[in-house]
C-alpha atoms as a PDB file:
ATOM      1  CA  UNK A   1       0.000   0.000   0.000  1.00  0.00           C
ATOM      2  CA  UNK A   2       2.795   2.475  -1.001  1.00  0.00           C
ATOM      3  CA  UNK A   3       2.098   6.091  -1.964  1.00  0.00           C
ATOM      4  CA  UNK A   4       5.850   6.648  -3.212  1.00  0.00           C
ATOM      5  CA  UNK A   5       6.087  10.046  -5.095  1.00  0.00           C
ATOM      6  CA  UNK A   6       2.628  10.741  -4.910  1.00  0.00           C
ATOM      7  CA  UNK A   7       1.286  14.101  -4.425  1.00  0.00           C
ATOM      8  CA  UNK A   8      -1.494  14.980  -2.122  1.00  0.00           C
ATOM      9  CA  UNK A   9      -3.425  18.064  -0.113  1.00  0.00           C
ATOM     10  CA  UNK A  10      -5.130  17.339   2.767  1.00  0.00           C
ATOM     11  CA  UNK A  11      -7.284  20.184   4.586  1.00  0.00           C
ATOM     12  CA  UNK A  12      -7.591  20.883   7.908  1.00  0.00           C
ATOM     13  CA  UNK A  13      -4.080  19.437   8.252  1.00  0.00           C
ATOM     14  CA  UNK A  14      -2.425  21.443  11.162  1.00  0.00           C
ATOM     15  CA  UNK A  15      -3.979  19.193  14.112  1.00  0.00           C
ATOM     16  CA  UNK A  16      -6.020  16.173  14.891  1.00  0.00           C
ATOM     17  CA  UNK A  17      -7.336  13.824  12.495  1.00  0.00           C
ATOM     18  CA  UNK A  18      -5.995  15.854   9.543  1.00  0.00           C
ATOM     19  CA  UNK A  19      -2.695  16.037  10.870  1.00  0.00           C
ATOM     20  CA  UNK A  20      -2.695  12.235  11.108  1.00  0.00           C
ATOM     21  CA  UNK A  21      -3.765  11.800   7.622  1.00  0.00           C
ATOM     22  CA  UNK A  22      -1.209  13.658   6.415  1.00  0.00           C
ATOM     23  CA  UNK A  23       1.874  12.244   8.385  1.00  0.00           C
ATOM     24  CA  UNK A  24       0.572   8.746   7.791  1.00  0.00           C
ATOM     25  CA  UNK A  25       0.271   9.197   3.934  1.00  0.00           C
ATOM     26  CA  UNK A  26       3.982  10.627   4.280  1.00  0.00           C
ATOM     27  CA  UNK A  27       5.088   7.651   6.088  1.00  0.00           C
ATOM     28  CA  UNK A  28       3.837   6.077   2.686  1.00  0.00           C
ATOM     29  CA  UNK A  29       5.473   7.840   0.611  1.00  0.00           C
ATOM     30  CA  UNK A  30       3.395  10.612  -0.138  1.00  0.00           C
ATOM     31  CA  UNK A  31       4.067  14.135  -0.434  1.00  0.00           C
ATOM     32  CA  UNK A  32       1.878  16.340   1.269  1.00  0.00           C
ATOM     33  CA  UNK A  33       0.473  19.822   1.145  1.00  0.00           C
ATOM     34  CA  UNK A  34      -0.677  21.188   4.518  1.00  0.00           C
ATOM     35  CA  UNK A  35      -3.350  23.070   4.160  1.00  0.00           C
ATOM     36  CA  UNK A  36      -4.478  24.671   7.366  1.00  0.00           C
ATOM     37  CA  UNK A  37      -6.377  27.670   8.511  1.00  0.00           C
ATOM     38  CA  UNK A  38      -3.690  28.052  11.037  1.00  0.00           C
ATOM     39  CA  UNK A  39      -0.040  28.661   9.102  1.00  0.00           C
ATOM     40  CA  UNK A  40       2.045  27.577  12.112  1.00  0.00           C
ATOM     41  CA  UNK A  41       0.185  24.555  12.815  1.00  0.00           C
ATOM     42  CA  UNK A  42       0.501  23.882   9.152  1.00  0.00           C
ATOM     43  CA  UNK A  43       4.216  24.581   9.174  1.00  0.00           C
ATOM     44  CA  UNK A  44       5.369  22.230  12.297  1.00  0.00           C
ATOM     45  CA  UNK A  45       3.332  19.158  10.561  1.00  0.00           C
ATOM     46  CA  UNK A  46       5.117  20.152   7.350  1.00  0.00           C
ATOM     47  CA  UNK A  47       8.502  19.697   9.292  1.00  0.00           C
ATOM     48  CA  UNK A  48       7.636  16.254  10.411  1.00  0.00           C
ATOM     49  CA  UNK A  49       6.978  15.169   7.135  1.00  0.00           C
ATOM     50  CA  UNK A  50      10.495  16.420   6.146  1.00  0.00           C
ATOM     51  CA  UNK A  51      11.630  14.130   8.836  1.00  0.00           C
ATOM     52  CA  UNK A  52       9.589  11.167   7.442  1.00  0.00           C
ATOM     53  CA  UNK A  53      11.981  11.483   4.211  1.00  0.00           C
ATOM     54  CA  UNK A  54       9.373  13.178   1.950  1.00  0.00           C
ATOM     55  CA  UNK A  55       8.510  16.311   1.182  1.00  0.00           C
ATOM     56  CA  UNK A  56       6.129  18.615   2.937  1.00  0.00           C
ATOM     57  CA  UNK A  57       4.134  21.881   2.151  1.00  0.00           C
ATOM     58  CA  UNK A  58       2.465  23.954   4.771  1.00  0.00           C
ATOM     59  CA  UNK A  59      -0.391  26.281   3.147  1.00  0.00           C
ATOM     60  CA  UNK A  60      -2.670  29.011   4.826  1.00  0.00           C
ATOM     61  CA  UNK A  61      -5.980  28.260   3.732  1.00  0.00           C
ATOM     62  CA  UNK A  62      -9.428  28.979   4.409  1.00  0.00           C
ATOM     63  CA  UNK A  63     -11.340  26.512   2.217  1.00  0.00           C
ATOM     64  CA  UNK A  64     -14.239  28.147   2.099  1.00  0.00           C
ATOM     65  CA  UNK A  65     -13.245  31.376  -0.180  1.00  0.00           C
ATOM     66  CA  UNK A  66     -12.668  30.099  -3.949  1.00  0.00           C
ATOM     67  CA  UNK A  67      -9.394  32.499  -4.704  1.00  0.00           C
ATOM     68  CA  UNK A  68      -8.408  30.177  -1.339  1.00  0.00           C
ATOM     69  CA  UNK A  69      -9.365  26.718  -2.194  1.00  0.00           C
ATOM     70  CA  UNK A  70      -8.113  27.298  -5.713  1.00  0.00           C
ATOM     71  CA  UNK A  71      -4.676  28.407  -4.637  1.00  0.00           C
ATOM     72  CA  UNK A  72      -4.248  25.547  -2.599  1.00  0.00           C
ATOM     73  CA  UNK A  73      -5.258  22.836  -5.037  1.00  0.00           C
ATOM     74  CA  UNK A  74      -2.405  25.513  -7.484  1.00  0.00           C
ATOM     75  CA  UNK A  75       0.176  24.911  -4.729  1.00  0.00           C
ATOM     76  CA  UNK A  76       0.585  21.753  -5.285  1.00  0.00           C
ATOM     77  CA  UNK A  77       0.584  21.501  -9.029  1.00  0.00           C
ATOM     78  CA  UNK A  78       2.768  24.294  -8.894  1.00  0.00           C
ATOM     79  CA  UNK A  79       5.584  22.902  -6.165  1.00  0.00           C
ATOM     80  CA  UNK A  80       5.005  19.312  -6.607  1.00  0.00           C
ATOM     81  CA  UNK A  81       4.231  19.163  -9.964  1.00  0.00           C
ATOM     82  CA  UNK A  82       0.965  17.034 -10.087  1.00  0.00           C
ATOM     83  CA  UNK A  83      -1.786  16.235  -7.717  1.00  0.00           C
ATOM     84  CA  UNK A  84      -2.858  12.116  -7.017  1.00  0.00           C
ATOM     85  CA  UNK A  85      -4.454  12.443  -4.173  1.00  0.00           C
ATOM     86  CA  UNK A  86      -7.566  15.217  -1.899  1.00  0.00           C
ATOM     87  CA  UNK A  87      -8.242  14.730   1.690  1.00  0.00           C
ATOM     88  CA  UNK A  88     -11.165  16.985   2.367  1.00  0.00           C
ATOM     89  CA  UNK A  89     -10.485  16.980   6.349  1.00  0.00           C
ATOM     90  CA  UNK A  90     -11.296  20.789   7.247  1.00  0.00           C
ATOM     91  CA  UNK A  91     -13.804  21.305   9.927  1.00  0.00           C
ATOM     92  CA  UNK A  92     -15.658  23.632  12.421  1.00  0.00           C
ATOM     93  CA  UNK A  93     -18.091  23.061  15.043  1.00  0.00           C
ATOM     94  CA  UNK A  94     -20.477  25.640  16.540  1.00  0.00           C
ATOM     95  CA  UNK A  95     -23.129  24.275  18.616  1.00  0.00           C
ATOM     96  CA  UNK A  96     -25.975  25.172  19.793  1.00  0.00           C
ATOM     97  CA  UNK A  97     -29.530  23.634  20.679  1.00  0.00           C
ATOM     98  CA  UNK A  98     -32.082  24.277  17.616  1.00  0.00           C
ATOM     99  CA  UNK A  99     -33.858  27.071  19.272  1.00  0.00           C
ATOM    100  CA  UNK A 100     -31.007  28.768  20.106  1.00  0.00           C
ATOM    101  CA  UNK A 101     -28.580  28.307  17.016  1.00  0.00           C
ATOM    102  CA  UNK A 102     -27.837  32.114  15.779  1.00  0.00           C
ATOM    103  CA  UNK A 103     -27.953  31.959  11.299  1.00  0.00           C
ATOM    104  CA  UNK A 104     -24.695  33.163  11.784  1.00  0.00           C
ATOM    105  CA  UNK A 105     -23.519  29.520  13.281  1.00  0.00           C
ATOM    106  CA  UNK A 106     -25.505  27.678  10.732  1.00  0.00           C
ATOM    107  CA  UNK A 107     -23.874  29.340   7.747  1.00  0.00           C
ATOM    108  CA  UNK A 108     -20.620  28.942   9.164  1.00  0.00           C
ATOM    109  CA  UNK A 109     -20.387  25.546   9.631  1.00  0.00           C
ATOM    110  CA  UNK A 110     -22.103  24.921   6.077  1.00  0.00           C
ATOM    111  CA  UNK A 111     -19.026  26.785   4.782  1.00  0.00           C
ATOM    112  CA  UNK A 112     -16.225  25.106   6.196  1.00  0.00           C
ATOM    113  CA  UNK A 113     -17.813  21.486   5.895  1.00  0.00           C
ATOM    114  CA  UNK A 114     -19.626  21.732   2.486  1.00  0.00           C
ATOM    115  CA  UNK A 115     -18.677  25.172   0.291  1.00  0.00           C
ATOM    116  CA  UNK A 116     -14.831  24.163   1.033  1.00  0.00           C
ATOM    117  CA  UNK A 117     -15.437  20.418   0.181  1.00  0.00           C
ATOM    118  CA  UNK A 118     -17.648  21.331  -2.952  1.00  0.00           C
ATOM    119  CA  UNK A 119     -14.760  24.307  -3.976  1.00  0.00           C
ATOM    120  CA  UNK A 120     -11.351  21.725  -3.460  1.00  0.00           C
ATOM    121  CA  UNK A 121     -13.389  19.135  -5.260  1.00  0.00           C
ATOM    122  CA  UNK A 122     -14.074  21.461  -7.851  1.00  0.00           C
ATOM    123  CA  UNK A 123     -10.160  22.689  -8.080  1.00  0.00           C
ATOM    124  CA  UNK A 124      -8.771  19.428  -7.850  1.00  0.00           C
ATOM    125  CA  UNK A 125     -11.738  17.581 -10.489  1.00  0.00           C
ATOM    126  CA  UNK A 126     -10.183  20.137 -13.022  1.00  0.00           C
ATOM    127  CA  UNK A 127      -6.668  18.602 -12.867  1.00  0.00           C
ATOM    128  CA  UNK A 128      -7.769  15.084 -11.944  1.00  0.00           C
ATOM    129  CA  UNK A 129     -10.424  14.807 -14.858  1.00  0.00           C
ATOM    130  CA  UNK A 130      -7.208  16.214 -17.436  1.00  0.00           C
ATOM    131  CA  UNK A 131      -4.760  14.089 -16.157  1.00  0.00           C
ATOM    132  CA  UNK A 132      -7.484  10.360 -15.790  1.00  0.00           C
ATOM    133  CA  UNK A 133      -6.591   9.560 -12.604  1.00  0.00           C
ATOM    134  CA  UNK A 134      -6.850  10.629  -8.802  1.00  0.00           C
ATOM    135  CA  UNK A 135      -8.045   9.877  -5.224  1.00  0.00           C
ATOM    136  CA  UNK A 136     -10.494  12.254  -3.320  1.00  0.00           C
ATOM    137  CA  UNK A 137     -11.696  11.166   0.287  1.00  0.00           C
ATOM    138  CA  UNK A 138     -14.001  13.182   1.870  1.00  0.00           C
ATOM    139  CA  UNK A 139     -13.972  13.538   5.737  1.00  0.00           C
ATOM    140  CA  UNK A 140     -17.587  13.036   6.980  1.00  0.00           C
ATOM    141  CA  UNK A 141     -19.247  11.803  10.400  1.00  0.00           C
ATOM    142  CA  UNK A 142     -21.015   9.551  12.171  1.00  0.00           C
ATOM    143  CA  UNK A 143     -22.899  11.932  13.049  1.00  0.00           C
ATOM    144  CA  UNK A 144     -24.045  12.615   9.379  1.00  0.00           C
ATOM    145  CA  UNK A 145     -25.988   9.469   9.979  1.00  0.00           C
ATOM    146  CA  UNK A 146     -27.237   9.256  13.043  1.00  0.00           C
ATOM    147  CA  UNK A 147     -27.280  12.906  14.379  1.00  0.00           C
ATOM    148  CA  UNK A 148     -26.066  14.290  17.932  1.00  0.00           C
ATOM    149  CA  UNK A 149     -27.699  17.261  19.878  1.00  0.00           C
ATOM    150  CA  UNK A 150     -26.841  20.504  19.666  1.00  0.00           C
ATOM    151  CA  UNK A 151     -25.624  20.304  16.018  1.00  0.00           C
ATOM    152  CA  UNK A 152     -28.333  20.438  13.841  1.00  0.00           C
ATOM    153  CA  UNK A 153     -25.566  22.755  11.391  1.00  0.00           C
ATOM    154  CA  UNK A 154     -23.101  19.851  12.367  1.00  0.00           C
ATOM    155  CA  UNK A 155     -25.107  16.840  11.524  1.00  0.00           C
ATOM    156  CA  UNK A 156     -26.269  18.379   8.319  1.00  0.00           C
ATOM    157  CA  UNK A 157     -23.627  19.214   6.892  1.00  0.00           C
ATOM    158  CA  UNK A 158     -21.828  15.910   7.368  1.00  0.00           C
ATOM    159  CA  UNK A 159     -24.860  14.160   6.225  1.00  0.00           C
ATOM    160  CA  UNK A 160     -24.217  16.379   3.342  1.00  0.00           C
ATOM    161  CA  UNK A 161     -20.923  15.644   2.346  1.00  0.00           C
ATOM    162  CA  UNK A 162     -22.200  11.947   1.827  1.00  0.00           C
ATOM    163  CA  UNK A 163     -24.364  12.950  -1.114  1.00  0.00           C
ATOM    164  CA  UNK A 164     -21.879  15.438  -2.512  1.00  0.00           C
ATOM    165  CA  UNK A 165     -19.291  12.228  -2.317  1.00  0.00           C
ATOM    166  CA  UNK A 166     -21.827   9.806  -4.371  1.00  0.00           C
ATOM    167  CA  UNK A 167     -22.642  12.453  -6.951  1.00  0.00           C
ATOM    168  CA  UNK A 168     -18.754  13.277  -7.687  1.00  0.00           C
ATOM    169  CA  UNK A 169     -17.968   9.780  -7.627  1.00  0.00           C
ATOM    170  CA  UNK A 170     -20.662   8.984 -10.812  1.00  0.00           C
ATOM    171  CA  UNK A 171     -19.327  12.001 -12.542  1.00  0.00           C
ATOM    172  CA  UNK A 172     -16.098  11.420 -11.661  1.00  0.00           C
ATOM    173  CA  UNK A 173     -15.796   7.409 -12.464  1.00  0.00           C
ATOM    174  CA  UNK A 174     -15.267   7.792 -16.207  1.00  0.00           C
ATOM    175  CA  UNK A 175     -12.322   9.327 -15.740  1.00  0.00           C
ATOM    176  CA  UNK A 176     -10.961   7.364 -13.512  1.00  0.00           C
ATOM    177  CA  UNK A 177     -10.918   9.301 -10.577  1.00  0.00           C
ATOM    178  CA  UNK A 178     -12.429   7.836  -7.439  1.00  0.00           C
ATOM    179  CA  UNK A 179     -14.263  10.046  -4.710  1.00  0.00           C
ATOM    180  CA  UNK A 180     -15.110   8.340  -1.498  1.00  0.00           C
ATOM    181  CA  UNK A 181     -15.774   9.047   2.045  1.00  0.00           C
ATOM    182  CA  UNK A 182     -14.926   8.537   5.873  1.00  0.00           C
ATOM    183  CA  UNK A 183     -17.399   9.006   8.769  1.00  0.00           C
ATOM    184  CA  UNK A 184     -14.995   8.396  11.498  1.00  0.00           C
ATOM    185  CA  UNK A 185     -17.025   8.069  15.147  1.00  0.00           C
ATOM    186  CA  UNK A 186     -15.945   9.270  18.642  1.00  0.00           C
ATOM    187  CA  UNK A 187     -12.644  10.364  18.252  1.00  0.00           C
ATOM    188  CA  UNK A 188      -9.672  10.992  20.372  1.00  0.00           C
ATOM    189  CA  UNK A 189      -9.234  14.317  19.741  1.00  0.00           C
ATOM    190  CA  UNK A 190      -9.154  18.241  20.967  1.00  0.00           C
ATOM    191  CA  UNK A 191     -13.264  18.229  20.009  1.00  0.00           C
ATOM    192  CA  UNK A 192     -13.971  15.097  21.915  1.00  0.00           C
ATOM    193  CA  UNK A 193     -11.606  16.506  25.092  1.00  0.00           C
ATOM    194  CA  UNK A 194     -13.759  19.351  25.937  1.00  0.00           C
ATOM    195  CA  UNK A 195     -16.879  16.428  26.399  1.00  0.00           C
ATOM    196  CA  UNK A 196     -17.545  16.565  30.246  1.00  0.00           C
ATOM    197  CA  UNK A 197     -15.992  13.155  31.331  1.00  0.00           C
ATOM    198  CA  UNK A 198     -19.016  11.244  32.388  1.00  0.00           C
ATOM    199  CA  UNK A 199     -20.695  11.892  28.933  1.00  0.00           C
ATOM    200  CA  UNK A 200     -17.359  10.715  27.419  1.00  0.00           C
ATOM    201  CA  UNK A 201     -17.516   7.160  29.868  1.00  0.00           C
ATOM    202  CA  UNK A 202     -21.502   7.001  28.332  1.00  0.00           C
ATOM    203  CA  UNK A 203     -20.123   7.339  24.701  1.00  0.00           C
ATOM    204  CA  UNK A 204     -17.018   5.308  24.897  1.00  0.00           C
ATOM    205  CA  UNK A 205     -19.290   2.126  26.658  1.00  0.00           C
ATOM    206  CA  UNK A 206     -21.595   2.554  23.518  1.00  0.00           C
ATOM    207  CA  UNK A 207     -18.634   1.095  21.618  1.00  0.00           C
ATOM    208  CA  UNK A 208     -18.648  -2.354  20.955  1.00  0.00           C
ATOM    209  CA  UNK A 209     -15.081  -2.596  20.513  1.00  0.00           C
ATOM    210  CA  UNK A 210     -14.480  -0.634  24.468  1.00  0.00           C
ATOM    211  CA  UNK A 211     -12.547   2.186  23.271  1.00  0.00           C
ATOM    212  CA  UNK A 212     -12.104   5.451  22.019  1.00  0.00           C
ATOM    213  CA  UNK A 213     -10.932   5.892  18.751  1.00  0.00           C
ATOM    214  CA  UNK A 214      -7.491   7.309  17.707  1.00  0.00           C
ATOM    215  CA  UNK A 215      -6.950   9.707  14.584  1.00  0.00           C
ATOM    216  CA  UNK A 216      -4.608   6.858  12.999  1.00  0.00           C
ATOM    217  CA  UNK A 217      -7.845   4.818  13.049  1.00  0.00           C
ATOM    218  CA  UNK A 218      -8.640   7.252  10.665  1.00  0.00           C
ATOM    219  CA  UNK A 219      -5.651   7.692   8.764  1.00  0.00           C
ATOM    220  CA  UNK A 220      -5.226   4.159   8.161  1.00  0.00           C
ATOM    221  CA  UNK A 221      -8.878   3.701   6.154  1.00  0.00           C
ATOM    222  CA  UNK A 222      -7.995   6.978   4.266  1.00  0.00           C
ATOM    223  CA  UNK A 223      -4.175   5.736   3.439  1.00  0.00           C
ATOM    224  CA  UNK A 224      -6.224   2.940   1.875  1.00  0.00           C
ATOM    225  CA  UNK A 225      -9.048   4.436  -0.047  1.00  0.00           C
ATOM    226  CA  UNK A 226      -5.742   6.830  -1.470  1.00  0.00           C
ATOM    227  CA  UNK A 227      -4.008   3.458  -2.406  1.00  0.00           C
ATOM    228  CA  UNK A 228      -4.300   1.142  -5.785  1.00  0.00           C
ATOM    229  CA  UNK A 229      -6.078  -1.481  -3.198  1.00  0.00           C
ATOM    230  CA  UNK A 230      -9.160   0.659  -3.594  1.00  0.00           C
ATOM    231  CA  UNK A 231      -8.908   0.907  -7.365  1.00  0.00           C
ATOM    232  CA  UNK A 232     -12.518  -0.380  -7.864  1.00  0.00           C
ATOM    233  CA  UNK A 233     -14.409   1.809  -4.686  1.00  0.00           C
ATOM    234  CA  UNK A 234     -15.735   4.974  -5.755  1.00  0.00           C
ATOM    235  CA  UNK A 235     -18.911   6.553  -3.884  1.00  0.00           C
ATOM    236  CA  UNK A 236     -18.108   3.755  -0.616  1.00  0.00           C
ATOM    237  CA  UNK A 237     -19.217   5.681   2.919  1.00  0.00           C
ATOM    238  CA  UNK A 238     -16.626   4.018   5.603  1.00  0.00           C
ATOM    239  CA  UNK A 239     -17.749   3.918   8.928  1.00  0.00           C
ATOM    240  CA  UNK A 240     -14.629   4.078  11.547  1.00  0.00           C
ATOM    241  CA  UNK A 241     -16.392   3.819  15.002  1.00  0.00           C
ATOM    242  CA  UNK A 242     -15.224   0.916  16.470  1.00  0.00           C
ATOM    243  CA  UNK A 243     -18.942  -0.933  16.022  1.00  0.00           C
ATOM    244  CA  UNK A 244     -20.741   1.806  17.010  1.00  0.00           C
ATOM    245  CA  UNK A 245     -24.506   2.552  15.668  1.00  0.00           C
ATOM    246  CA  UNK A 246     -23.997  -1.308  13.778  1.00  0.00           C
END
């Protein structure tokens, strides 16, 4: 499952699951653009890539302006010389109970999560569809399927990102590019932290498989939808929850 000299971007890259993704596609031979919100987060995982033996690219993006996205998706044709593989992984939350959720948190969530997918899809489907070949995975959530409280934006938008993933993939397919998705489920991660620790203990016993999950759980199903053993998926929805919601 080797990734040697491939080129990829992965969003949302700077911590957590992203940053994960994007070391564990290095330690495959990848190289990888950071793209990040956050330039110094971007530019430490970019260093640790160098480390890995490949080469790294740390990016300031926000994915949900076009002249942003686009540049990004630029950066790596430009410095790389190609682009193989898109790891939409950028995310926000702002929660809030229905009755209380401000348009304002709504519409920013829907940004990040679906406007940023839909606009590095776009970039990269321009290159991909040109050159008949390339890897897109988009980041979703269990939640997308099941829903959690509080984030009605959230949930949506995830849920979202599933359809968005099946309608690339059929447009996609002829050209051999193939566009699936993750929807990892309670994570190990800054998000999950800030969950008071007896809703945590409720969540974790929910999983079949008696733990929380870690962002290489992640990394490892994306490493192999980016890899030529997932040649033949395109528009596949992996669930990473450790058995949870079965």
């Amino acid at each position: 499952m080797e990734l040697n000299g491939k080129i990829a971007v992965v969003t949302g890259a700077g911590q957590g699951i992203g940053r994960e993704i994007s070391l564990f596609l290095a330690k495959h031979g990848a190289n990888v653009v950071v793209g990040d919100l956050n330039l110094e987060s971007a530019l430490q995982v970019a260093r640790e890539i160098e480390k890995l033996g490949t080469k790294g690219l740390a990016y300031q993006v926000d994915v949900s302006r076009k002249e942003s996205a686009y540049g990004l998706i630029q950066a790596a044709i430009d410095t790389f010389g190609g682009l193989d593989i898109l790891v939409n992984n950028a995310g926000i939350t702002r929660d809030a109970m229905l009755h209380k959720m401000t348009e304002e948190q709504f519409d920013q969530v829907i940004a990040v999560h679906m406007k940023g997918t839909f606009l590095c899809m776009q970039a990269a489907a321009i290159h991909m569809r040109q050159e008949q070949k390339g890897k897109i995975v988009n980041i979703s959530s269990i939640a997308g399927k099941v829903g959690n409280m509080g984030q009605v934006n959230y949930a949506g938008a995830k849920a979202g990102l599933v359809g968005m993933t099946k309608a690339a993939a059929k447009e996609l397919a002829k050209f051999q590019v193939n566009v699936n998705a993750v929807q990892p489920g309670f994570i190990d991660t800054d998000m999950t932290r800030a969950v008071p620790e007896k809703v945590r203990q409720i969540k974790i016993a929910e999983i079949p498989m008696n733990r929380i999950g870690e962002p290489l759980d992640i990394a490892k199903a994306v490493v192999f939808l980016c890899s030529d053993y997932s040649d033949y998926m395109t528009g596949n929805v992996l669930e990473v929850t450790g058995g949870r919601f079965m």
